[in-house]
PDB file of N, CA and C in Angstrom:
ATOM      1  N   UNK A   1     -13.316   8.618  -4.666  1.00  0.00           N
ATOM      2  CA  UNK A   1     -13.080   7.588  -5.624  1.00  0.00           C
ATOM      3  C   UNK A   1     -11.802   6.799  -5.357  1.00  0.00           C
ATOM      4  N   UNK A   2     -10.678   7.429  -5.095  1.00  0.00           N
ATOM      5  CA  UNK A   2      -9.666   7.027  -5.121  1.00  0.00           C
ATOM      6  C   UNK A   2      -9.329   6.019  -3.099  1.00  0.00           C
ATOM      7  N   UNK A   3     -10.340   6.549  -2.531  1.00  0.00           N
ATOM      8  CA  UNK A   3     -10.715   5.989  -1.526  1.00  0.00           C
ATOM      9  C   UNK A   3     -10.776   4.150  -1.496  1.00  0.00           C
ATOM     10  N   UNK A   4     -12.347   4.156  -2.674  1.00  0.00           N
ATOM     11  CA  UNK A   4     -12.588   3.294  -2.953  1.00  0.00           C
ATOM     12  C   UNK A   4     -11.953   2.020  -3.745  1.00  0.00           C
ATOM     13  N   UNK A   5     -10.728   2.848  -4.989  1.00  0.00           N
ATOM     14  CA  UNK A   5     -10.117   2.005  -5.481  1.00  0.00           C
ATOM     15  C   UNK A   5      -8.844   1.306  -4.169  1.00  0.00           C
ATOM     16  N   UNK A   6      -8.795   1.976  -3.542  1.00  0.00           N
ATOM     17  CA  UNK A   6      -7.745   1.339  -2.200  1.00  0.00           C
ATOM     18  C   UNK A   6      -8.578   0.035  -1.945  1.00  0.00           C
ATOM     19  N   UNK A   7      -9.492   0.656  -1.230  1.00  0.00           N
ATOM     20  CA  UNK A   7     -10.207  -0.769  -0.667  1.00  0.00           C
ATOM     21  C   UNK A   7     -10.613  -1.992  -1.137  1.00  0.00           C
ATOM     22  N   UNK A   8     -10.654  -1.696  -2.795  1.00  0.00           N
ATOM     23  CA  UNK A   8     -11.273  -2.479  -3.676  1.00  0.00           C
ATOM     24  C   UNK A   8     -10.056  -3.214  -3.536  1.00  0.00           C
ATOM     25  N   UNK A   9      -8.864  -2.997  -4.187  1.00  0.00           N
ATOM     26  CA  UNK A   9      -7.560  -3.417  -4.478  1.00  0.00           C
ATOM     27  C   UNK A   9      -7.433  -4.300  -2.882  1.00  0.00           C
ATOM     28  N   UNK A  10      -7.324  -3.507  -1.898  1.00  0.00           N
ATOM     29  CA  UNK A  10      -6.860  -4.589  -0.336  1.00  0.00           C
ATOM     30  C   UNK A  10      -8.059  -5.957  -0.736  1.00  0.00           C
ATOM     31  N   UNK A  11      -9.323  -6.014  -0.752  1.00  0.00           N
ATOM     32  CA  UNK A  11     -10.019  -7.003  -1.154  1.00  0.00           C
ATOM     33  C   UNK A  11      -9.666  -7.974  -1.828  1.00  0.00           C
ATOM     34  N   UNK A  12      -8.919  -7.257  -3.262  1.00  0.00           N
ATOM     35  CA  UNK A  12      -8.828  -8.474  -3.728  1.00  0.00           C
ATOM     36  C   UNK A  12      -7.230  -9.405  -3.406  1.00  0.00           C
ATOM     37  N   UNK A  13      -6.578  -8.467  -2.955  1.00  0.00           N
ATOM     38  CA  UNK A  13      -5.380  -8.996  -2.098  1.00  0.00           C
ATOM     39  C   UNK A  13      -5.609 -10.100  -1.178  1.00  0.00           C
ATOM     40  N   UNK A  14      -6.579  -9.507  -0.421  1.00  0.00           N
ATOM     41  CA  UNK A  14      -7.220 -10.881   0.751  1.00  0.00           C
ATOM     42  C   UNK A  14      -7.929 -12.028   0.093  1.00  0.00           C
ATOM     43  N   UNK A  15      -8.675 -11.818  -0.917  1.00  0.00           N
ATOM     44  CA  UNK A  15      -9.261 -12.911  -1.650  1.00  0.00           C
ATOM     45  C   UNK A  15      -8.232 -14.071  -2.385  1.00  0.00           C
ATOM     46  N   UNK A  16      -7.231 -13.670  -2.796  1.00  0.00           N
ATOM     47  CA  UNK A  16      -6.487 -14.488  -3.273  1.00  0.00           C
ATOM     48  C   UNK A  16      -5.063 -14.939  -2.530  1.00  0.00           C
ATOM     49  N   UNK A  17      -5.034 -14.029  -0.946  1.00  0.00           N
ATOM     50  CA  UNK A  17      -4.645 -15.139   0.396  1.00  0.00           C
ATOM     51  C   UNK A  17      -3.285 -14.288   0.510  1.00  0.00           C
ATOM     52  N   UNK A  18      -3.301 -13.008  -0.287  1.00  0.00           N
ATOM     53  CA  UNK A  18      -2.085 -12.190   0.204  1.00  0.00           C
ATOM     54  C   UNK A  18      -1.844 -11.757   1.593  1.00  0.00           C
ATOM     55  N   UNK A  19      -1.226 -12.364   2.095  1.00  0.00           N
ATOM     56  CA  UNK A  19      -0.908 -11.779   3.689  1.00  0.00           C
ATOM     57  C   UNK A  19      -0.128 -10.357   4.259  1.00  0.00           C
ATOM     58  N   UNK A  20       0.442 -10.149   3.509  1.00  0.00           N
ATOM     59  CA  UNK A  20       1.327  -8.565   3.332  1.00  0.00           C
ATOM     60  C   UNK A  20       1.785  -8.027   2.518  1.00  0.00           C
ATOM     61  N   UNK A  21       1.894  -6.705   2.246  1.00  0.00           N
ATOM     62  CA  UNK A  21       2.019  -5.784   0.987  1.00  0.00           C
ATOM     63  C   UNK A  21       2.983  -4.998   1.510  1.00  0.00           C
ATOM     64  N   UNK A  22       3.213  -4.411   0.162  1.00  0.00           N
ATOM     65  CA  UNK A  22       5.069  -3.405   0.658  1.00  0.00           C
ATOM     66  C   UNK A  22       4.066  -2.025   0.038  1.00  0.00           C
ATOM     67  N   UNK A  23       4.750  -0.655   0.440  1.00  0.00           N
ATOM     68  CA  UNK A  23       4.239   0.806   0.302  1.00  0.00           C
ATOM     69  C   UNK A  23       5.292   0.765  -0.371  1.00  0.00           C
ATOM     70  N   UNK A  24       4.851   1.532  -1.689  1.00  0.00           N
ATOM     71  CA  UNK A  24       5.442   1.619  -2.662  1.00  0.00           C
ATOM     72  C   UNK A  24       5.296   3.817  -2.628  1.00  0.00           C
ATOM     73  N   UNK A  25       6.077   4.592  -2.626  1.00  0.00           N
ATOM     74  CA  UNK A  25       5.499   6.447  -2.525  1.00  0.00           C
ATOM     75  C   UNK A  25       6.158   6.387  -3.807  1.00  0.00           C
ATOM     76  N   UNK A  26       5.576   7.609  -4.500  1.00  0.00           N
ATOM     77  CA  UNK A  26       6.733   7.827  -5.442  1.00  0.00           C
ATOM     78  C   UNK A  26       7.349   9.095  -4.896  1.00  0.00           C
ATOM     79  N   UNK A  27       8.655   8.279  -5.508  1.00  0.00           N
ATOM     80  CA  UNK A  27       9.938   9.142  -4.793  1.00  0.00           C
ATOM     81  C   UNK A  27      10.614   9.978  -5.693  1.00  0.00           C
ATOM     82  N   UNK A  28       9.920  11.270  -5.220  1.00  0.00           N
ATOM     83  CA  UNK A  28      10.374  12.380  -6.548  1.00  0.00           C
ATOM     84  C   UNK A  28       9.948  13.964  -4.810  1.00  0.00           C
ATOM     85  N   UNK A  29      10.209  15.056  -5.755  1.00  0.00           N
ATOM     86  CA  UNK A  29      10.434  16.303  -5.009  1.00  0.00           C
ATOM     87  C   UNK A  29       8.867  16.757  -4.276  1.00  0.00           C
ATOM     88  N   UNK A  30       7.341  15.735  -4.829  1.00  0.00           N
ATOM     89  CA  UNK A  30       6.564  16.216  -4.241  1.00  0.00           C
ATOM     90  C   UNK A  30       6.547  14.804  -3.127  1.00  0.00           C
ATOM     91  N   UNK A  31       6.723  14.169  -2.623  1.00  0.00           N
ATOM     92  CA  UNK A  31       6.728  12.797  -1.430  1.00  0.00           C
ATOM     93  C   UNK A  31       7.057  13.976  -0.439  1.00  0.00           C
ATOM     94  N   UNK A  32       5.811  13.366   0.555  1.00  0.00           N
ATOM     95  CA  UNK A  32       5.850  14.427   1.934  1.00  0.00           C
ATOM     96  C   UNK A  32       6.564  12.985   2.490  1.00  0.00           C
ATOM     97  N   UNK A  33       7.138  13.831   3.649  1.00  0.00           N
ATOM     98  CA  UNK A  33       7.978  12.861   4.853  1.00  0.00           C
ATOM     99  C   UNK A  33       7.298  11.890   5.225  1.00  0.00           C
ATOM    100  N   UNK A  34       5.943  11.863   5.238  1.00  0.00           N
ATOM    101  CA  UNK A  34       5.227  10.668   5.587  1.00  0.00           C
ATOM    102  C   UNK A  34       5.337   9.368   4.997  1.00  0.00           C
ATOM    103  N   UNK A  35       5.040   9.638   3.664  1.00  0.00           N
ATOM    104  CA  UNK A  35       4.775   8.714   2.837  1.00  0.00           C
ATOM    105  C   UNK A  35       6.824   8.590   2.422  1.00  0.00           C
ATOM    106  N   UNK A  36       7.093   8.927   2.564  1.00  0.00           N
ATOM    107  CA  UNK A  36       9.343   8.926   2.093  1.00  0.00           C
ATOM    108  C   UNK A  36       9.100   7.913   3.363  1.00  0.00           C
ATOM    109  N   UNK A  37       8.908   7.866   4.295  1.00  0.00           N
ATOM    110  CA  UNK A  37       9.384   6.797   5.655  1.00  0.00           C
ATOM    111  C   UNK A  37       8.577   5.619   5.385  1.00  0.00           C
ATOM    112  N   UNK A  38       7.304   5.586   4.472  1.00  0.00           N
ATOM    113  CA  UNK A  38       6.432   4.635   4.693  1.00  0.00           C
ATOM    114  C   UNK A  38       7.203   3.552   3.205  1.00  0.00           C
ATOM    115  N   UNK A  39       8.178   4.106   2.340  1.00  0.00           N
ATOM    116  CA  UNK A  39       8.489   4.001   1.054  1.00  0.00           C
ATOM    117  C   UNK A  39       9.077   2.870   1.328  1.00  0.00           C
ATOM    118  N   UNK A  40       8.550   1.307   0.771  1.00  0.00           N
ATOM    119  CA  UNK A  40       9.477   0.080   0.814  1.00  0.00           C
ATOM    120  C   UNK A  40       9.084  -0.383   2.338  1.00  0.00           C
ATOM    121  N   UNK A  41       8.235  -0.167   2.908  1.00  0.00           N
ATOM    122  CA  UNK A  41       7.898  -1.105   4.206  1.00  0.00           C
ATOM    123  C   UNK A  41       7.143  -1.795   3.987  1.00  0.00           C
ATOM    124  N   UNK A  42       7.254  -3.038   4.572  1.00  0.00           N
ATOM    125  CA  UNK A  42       5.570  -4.131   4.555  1.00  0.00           C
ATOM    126  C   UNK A  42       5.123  -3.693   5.862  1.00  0.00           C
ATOM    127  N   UNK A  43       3.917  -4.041   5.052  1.00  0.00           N
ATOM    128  CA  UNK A  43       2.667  -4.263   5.967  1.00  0.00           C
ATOM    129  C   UNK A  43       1.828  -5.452   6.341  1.00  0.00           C
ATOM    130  N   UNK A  44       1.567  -6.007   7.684  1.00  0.00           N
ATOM    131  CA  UNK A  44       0.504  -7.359   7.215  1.00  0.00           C
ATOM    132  C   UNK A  44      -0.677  -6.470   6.257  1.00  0.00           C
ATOM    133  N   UNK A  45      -1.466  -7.161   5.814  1.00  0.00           N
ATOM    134  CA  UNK A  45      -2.548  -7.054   5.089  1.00  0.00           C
ATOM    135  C   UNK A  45      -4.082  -6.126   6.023  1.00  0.00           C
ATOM    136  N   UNK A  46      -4.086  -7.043   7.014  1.00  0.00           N
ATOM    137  CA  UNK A  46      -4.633  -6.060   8.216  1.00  0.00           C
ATOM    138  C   UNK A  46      -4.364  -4.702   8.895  1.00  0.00           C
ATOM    139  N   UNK A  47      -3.078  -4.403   8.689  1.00  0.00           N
ATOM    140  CA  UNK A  47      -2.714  -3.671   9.199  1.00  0.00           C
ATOM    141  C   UNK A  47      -1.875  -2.271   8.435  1.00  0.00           C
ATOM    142  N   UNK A  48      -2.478  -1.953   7.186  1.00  0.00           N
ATOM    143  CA  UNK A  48      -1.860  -1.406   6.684  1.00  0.00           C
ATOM    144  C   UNK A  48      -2.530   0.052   6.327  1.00  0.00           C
ATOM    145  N   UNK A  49      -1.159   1.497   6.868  1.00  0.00           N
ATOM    146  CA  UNK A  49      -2.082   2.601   7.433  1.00  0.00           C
ATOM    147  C   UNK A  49      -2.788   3.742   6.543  1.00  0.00           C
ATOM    148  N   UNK A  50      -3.795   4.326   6.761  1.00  0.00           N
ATOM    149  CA  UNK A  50      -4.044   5.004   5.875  1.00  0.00           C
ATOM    150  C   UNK A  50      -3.560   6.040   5.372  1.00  0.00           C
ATOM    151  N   UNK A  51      -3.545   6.164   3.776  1.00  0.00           N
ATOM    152  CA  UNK A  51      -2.949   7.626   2.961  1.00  0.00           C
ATOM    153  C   UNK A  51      -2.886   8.740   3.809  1.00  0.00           C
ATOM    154  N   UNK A  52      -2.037   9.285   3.835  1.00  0.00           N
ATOM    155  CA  UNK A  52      -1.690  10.511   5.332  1.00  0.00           C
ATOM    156  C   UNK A  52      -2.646  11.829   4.586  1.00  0.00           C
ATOM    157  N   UNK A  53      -2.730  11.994   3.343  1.00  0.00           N
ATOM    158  CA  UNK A  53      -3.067  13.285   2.716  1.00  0.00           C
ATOM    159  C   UNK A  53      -3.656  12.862   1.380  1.00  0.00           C
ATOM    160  N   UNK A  54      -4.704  13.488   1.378  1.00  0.00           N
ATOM    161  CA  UNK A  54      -5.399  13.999  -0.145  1.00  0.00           C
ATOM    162  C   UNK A  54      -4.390  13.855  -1.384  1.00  0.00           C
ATOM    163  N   UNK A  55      -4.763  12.712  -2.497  1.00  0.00           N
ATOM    164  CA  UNK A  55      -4.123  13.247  -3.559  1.00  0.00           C
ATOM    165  C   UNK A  55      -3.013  12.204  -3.372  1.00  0.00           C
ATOM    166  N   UNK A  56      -2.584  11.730  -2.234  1.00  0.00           N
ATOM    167  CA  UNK A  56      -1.639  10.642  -2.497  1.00  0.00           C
ATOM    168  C   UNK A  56      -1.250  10.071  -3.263  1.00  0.00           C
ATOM    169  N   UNK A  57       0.186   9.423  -4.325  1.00  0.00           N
ATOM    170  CA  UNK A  57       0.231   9.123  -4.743  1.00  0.00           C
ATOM    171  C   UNK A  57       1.096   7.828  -4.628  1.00  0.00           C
ATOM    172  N   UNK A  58       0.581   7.554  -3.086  1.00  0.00           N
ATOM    173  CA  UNK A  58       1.578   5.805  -2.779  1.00  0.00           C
ATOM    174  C   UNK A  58       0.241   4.763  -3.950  1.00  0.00           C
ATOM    175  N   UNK A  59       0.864   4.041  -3.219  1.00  0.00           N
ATOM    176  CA  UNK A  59      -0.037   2.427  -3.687  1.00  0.00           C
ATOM    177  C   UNK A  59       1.177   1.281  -3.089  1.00  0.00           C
ATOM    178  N   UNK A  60       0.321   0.199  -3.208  1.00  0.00           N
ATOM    179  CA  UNK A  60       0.841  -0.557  -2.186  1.00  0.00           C
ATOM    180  C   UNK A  60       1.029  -1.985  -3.354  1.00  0.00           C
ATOM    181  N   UNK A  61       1.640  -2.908  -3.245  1.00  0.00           N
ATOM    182  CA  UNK A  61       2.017  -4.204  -3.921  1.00  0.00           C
ATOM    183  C   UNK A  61       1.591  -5.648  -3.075  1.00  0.00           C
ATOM    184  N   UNK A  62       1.306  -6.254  -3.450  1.00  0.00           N
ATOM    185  CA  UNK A  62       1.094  -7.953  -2.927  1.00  0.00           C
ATOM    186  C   UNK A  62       2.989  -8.297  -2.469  1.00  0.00           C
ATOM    187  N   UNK A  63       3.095  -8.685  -1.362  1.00  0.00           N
ATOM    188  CA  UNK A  63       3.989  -9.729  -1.300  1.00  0.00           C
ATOM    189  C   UNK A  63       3.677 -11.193  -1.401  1.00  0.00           C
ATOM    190  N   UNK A  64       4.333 -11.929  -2.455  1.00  0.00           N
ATOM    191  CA  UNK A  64       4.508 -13.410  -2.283  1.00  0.00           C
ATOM    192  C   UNK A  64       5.148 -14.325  -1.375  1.00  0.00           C
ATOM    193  N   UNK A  65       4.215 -15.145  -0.852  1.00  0.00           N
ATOM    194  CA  UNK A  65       5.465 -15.746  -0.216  1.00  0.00           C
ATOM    195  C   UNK A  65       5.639 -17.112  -0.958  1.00  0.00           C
ATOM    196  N   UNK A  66       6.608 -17.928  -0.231  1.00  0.00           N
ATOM    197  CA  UNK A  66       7.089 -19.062  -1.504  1.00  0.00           C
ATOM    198  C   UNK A  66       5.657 -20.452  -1.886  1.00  0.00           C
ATOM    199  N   UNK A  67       5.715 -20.683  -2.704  1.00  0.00           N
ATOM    200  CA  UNK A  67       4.660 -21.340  -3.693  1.00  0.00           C
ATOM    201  C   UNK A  67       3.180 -20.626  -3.532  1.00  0.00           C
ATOM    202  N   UNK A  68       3.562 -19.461  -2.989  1.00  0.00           N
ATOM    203  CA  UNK A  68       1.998 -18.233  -3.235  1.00  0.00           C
ATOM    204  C   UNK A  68       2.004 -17.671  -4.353  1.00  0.00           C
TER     205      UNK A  68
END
């Protein structure tokens, strides 16, 4: 499920012409090292990598760029 809400969400990112998104982990005592390094990076929109582990609790944000 939670698969699906990813993909759904990148969709509608691309539909409305978002070109790159920032990884947002939450940063508390359960963030594995993966997702702590991935915390606050952009990504193009294409290129952005998959949840390292089950249960993840990143999510990712739209970047704007100016008059987007």
């Amino acid at each position: 499920g939670i698969d699906m809400v990813d993909k759904a969400t990148v969709k509608g990112f691309k539909d409305m012409g978002v070109k790159e998104v920032r990884w947002i982990a939450a940063d508390d005592e359960k963030t594995c090292s993966t997702c702590g390094e991935r915390d606050n990076k952009i990504y193009p929109i294409n290129k952005i990598p998959q949840k390292p582990h089950y249960g993840c609790r990143c999510y990712i944000v739209p970047i704007r760029t100016r008059g987007g």
